[in-house]
Protein backbone atom coordinates (compact mmCIF):
# COMPACT_ATOMS: atom_id res chain seq x y z
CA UNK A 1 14.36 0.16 6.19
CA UNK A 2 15.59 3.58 6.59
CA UNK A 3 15.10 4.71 2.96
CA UNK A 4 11.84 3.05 2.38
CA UNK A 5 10.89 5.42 5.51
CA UNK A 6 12.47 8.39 4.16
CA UNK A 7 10.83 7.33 0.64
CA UNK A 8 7.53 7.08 2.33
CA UNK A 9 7.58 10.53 4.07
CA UNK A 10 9.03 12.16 0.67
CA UNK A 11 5.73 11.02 -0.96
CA UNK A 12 3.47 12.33 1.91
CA UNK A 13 5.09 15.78 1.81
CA UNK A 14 4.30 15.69 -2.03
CA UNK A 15 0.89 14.99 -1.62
CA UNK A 16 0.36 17.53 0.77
CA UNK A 17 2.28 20.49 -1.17
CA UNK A 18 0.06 19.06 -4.15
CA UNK A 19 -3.19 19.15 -1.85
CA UNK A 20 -2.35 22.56 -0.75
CA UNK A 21 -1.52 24.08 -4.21
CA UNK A 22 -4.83 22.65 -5.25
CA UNK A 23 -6.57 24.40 -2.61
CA UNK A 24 -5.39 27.48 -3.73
CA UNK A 25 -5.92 27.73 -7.38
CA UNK A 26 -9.45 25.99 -7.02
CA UNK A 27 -10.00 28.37 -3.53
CA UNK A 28 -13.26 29.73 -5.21
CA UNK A 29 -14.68 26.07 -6.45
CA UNK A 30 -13.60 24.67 -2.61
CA UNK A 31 -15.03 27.38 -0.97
CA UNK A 32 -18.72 27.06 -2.74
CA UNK A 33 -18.39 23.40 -2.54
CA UNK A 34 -17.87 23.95 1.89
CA UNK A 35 -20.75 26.55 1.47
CA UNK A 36 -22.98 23.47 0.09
CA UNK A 37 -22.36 20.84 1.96
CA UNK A 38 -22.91 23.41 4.99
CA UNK A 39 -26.25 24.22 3.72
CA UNK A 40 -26.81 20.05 3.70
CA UNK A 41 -25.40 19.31 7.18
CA UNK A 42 -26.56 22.01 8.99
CA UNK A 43 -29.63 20.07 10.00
CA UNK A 44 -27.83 17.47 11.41
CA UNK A 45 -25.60 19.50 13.18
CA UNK A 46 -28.05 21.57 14.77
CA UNK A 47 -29.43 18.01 16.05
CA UNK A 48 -26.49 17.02 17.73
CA UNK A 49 -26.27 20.42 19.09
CA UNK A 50 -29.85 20.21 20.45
CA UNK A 51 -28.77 16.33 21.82
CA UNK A 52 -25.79 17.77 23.69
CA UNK A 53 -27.94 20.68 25.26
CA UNK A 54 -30.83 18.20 25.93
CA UNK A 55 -28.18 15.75 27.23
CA UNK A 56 -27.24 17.93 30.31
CA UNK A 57 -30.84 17.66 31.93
CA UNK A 58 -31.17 14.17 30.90
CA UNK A 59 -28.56 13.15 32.91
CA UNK A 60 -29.74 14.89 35.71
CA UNK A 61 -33.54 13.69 35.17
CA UNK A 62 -32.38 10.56 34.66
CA UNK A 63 -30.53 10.50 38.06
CA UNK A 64 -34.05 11.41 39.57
CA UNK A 65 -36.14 8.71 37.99
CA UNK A 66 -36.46 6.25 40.61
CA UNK A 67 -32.29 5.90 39.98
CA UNK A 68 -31.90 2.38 42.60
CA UNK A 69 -35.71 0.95 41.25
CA UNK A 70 -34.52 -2.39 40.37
CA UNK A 71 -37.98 -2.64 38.07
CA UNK A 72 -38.18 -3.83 34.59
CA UNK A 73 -40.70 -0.76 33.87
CA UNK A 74 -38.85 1.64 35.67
CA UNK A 75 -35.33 0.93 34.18
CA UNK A 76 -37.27 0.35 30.22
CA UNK A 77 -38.80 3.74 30.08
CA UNK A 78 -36.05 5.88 31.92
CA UNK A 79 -34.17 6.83 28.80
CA UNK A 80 -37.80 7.78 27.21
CA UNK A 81 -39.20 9.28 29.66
CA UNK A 82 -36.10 11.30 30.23
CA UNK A 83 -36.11 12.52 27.00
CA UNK A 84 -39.86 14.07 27.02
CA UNK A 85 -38.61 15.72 30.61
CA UNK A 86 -36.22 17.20 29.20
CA UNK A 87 -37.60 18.60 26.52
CA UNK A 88 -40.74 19.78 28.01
CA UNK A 89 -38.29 21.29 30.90
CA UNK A 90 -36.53 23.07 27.73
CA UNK A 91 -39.96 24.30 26.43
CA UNK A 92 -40.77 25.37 29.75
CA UNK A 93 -37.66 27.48 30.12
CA UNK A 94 -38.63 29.00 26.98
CA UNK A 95 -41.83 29.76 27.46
CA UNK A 96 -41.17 31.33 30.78
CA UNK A 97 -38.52 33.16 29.12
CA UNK A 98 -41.07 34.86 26.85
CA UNK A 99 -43.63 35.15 29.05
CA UNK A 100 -41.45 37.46 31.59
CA UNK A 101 -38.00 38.15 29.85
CA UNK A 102 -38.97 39.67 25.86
CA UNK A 103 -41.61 41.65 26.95
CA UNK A 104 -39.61 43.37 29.38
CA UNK A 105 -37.07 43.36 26.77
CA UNK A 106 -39.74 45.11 24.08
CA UNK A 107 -40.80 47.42 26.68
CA UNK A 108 -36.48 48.14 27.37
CA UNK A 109 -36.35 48.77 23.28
CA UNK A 110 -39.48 50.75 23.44
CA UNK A 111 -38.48 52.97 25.81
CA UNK A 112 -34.93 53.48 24.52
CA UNK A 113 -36.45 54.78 20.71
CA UNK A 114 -38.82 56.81 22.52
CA UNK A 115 -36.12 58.25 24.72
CA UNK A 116 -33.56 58.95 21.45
CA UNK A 117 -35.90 61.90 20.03
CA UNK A 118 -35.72 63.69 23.46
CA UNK A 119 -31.90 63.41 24.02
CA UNK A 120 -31.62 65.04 20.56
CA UNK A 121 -33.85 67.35 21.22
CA UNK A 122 -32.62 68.41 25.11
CA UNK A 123 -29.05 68.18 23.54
CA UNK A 124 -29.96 70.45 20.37
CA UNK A 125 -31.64 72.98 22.45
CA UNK A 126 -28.48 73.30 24.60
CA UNK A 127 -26.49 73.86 21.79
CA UNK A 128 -28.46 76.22 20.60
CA UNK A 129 -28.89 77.98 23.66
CA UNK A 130 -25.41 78.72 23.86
CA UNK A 131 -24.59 79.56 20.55
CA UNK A 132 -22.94 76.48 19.26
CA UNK A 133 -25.57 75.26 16.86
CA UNK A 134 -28.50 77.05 15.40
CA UNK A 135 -31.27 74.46 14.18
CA UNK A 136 -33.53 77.02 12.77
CA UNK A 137 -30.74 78.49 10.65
CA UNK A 138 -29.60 74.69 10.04
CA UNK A 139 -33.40 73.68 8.84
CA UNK A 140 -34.33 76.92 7.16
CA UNK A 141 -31.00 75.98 4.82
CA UNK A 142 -32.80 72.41 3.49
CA UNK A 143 -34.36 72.91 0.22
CA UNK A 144 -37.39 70.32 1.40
CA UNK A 145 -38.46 69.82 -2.03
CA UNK A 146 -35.26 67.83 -3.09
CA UNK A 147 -35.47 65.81 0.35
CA UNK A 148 -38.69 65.05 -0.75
CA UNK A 149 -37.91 64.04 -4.44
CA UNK A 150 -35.28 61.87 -2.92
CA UNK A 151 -37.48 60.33 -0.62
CA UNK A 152 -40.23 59.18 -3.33
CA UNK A 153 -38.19 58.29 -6.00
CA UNK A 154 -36.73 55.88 -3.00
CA UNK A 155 -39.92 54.62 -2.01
CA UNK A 156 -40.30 53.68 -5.63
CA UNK A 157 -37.91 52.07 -6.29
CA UNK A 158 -37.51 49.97 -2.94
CA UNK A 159 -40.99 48.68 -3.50
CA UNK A 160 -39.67 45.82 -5.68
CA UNK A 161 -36.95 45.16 -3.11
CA UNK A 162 -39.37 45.14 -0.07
CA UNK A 163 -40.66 42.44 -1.66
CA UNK A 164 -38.35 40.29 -2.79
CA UNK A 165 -36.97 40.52 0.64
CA UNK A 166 -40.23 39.69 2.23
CA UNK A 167 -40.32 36.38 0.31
CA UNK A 168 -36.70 35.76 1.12
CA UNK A 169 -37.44 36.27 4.97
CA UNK A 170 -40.79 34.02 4.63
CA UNK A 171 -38.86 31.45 2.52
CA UNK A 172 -36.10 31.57 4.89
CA UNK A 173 -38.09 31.37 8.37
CA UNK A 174 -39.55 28.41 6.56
CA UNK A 175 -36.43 26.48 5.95
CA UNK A 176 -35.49 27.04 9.27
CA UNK A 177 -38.56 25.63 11.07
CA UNK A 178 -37.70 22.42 8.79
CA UNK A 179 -34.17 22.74 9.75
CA UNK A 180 -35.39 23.17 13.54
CA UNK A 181 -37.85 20.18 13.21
CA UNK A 182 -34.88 17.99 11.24
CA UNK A 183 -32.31 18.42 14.09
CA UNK A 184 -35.05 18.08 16.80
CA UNK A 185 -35.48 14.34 15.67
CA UNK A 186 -32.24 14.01 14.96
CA UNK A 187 -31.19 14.42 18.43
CA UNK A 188 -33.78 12.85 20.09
CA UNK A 189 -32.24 9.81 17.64
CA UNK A 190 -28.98 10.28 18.93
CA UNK A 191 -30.03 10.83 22.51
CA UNK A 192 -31.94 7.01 22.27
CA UNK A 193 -28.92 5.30 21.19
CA UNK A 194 -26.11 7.62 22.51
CA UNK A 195 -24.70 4.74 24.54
CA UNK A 196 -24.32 2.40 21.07
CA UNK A 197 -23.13 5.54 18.98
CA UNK A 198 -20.76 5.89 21.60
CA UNK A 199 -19.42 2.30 21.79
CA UNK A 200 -19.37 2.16 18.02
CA UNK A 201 -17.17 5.33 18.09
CA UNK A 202 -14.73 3.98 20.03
CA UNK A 203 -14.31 0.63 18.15
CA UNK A 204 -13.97 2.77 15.19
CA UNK A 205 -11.32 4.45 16.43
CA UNK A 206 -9.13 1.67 17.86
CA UNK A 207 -9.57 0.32 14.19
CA UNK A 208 -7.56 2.63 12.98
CA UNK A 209 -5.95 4.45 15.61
CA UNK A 210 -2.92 3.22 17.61
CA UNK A 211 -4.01 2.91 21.42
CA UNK A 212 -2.29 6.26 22.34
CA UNK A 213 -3.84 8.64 19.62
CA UNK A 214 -7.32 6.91 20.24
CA UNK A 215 -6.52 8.02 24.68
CA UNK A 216 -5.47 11.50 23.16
CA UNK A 217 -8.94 11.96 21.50
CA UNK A 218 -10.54 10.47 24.51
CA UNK A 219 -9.26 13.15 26.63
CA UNK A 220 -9.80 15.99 24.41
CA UNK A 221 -13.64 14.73 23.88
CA UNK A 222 -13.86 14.54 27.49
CA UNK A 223 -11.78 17.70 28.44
CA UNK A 224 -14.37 19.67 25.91
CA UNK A 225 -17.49 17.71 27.48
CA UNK A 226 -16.73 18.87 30.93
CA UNK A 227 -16.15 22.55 29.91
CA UNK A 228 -18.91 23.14 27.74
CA UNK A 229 -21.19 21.60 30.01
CA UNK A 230 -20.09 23.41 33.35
CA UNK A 231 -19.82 26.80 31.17
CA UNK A 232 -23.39 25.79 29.64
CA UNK A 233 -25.02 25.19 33.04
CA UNK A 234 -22.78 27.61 34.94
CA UNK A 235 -23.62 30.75 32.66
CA UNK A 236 -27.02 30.44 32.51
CA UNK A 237 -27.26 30.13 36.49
CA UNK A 238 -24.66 33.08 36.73
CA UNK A 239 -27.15 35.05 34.51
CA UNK A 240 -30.10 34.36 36.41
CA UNK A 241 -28.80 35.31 39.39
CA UNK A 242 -26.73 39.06 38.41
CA UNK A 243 -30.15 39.46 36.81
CA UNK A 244 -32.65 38.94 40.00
CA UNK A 245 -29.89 40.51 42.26
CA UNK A 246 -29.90 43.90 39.57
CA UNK A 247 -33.70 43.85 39.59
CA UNK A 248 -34.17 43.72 43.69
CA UNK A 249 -31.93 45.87 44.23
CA UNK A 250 -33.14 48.63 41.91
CA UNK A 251 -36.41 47.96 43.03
CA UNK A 252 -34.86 48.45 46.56
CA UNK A 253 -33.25 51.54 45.81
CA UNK A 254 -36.60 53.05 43.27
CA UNK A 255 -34.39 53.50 40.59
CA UNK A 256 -36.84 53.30 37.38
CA UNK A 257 -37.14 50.56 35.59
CA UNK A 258 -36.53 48.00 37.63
CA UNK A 259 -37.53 44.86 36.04
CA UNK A 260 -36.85 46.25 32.15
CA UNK A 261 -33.45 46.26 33.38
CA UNK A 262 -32.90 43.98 35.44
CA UNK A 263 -34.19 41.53 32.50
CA UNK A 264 -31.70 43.05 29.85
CA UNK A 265 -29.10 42.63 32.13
CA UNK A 266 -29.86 39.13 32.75
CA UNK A 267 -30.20 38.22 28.78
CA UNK A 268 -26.82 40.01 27.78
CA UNK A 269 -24.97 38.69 31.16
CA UNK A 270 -25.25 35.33 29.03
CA UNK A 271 -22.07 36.96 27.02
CA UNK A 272 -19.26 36.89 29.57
CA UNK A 273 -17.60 39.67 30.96
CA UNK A 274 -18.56 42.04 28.27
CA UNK A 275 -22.39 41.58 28.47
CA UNK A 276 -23.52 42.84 31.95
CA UNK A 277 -21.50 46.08 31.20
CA UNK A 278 -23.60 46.09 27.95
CA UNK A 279 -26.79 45.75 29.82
CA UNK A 280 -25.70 48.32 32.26
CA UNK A 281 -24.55 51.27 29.62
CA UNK A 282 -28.20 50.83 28.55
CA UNK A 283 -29.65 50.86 31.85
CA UNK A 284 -27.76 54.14 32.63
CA UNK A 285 -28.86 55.79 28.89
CA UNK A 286 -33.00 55.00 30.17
CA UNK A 287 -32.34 56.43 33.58
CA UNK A 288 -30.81 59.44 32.67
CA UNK A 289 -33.75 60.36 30.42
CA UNK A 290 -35.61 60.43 33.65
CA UNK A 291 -33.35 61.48 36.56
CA UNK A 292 -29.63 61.78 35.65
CA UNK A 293 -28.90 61.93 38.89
CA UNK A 294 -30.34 58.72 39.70
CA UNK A 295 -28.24 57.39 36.70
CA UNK A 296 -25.02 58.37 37.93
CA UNK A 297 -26.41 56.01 41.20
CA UNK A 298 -27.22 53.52 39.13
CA UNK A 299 -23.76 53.22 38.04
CA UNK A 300 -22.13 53.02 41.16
CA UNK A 301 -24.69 50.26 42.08
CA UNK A 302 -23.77 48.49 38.79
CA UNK A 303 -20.07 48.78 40.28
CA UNK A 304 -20.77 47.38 43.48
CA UNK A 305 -22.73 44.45 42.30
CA UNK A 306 -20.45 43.94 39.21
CA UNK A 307 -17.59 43.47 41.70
CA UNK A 308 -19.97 41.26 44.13
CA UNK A 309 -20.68 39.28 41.20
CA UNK A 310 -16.84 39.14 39.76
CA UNK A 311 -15.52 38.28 43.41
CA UNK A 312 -18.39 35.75 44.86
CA UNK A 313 -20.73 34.80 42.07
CA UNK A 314 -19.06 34.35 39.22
CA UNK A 315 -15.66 32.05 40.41
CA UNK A 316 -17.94 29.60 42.23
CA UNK A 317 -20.78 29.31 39.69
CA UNK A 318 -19.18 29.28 36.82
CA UNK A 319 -15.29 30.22 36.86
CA UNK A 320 -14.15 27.28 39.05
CA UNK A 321 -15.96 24.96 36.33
CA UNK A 322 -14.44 26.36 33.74
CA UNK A 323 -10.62 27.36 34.97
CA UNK A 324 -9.96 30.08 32.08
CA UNK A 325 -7.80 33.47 33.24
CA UNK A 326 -9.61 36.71 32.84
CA UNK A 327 -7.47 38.10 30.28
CA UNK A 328 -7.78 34.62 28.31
CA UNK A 329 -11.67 34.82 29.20
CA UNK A 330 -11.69 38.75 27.50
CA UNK A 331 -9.74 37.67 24.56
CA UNK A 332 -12.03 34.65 23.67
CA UNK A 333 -15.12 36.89 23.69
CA UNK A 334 -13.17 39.28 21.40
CA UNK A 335 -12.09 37.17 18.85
CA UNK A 336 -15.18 34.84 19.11
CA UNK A 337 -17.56 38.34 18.70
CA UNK A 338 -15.36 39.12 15.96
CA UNK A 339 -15.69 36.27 14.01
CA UNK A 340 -18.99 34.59 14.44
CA UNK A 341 -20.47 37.71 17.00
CA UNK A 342 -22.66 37.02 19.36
CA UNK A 343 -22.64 33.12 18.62
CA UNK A 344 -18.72 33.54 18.58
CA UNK A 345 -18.76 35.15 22.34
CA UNK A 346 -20.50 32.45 23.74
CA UNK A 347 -18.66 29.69 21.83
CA UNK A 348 -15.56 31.35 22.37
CA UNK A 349 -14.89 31.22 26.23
CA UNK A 350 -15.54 27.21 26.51
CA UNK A 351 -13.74 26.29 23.18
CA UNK A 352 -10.40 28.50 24.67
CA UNK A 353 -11.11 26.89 27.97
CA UNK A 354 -11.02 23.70 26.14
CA UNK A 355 -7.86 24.62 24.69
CA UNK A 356 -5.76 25.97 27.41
CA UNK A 357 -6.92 22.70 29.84
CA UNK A 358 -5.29 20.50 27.46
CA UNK A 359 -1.92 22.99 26.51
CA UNK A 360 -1.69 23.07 30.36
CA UNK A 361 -1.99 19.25 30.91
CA UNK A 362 0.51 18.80 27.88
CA UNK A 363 3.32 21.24 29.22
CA UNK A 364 2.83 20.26 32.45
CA UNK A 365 3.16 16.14 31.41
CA UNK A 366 6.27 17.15 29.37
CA UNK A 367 7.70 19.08 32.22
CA UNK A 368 7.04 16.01 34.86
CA UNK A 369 9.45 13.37 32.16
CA UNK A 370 11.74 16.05 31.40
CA UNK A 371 12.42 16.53 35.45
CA UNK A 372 12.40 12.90 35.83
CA UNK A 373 14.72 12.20 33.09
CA UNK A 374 16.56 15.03 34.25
């Protein structure tokens, strides 16, 4: 028994060294192969994405849908009724987002290009002023005629690539309606028959699986479930709020641009820890092109409420749910923004929260038998 056991595992370890050698010398054929069936999936899993995002109001609506109505109507239509709530809730938090969030936003960008020119400008003629840097010198030194050589034979030639791009970013906004559309039905699919899929799952697994591994993959499915969720619900309510609090209290204290701010700060809050400091080194740059002064308030505001926010705010809204450590929090946001940016910083914090639950619920299981053996 022993050697047909030690025969066995010789065999796996073979295959896998073979698997593995493969995977290097065709790396190239793998990778474009990954690459395509990426391009094929990603349809369907941007519809389970949308089911699992949809899925958090449903339950709630759901719970509010005449939830102890006994009636054959009432308990045949919940799940479908649900599902139009939810998505015309979703649409609606859209739509209000646009109507009151990205123009503020365009206004914020506006104001920041217009405001570029005259820092220049202020900062050039202060240089100048005392001696540093001389811009007429500086511009009288430019032959003009080569700049503007340069500059036509440029224009010529990026004619042909304006437009192939512009058909690229038509044929591309096109796919990803279709793509949009694809997952949307997709989801509302999976959102119909979630309870079945999620039976069928599980009799799948104990097929296969021993008992154990199948409760192992429970718990990490539900470990993840909880976190995202919380984080998902928790971040956005956390955003709202840091960004109605910034705004009131600006508009309490007349610092300019109130509401452009306040609504940046709210949209890049959505990125933890790093965003609102984001939002609020742009915030300072637009004040301080009208009252530095005022500025250098506006930071110490920024502090105060930051630290409201960090202390009150934040650990009952959001970090309770989610039970991460600031420095693990900080260190998922930098290696998520690294890797897949701003998607990566959102993804990040949840998927390490994720991860540490379960390494802490592992260590602290093997610790419990080792003290009992013990």
């Amino acid at each position: 028994m022993q050697k047909r056991r030690t025969e066995k595992a010789i065999i796996i370890y073979i295959c896998l060294a073979a698997f593995l050698i493969l995977c290097i010398v065709k790396f190239d054929a793998i990778l474009a192969g990954v690459s395509s069936l990426w391009n094929v999936m990603f349809p369907l899993i941007l519809g389970v994405g949308m089911a699992y995002v949809l899925n958090i109001v449903l339950v709630r609506v759901e719970r509010l849908y005449f939830p102890r109505s006994q009636n054959r109507f009432v308990k045949k239509t919940r799940r479908s009724v649900g599902i139009v709530v939810s998505i015309l809730l979703v649409i609606a938090l859209f739509a209000l987002i646009g109507r009151l969030v990205i123009p503020e936003l365009g206004k914020t960008f506006g104001v920041i290009g217009s405001s570029i020119p005259v820092v220049l400008d202020t900062a050039a003629a202060w240089l100048e002023n005392n001696g540093t840097f001389n811009a007429s010198e500086y511009l009288s030194g430019i032959d003009w005629n080569n700049v503007m050589d340069k500059v036509v034979n440029v224009a010529r030639s990026g004619i042909g690539s304006i437009v192939n791009s512009t058909i690229s970013v038509v044929g591309s906004v096109v796919g990803g309606v279709i793509n949009f559309f694809i997952g949307l039905i997709f989801g509302v699919y999976i959102l119909v028959g979630k309870e079945r899929l999620s039976s069928q799952a599980k009799r799948i697994l104990r097929a296969y699986l021993k008992e154990r591994n199948v409760e192992r993959i429970r718990k990490v499915i539900k470990t993840a479930d909880e976190t995202f969720s919380s984080f998902i619900v928790g971040q956005c309510t956390e955003a709202v709020i840091l960004g109605t609090l910034c705004a009131v209290g600006m508009l309490i204290f007349d610092f300019p641009y109130a509401v452009m701010i306040g609504s940046f700060i709210g949209v890049t809050a959505l990125i933890p820890i790093v965003g609102a400091y984001l939002g609020a080194s742009v915030g300072a740059f637009m004040i301080v092109t009208v009252d530095p002064l005022k500025a250098l308030l506006f930071i110490v505001f920024i502090i105060v409420l930051q630290q409201l926010e960090g202390n009150l705010i934040y650990p009952r809204v959001v970090g309770s749910s989610i039970g991460l450590p600031g420095i693990w929090v900080l260190a998922a946001v930098t290696v998520g923004g690294g890797l897949l940016g701003i998607g990566g910083m959102l993804l990040g914090v949840p998927l390490a929260a994720t991860v540490y639950k379960l390494i802490r619920s592992d260590v602290n299981e093997r610790n419990r038998r080792k003290e009992g053996g013990e």
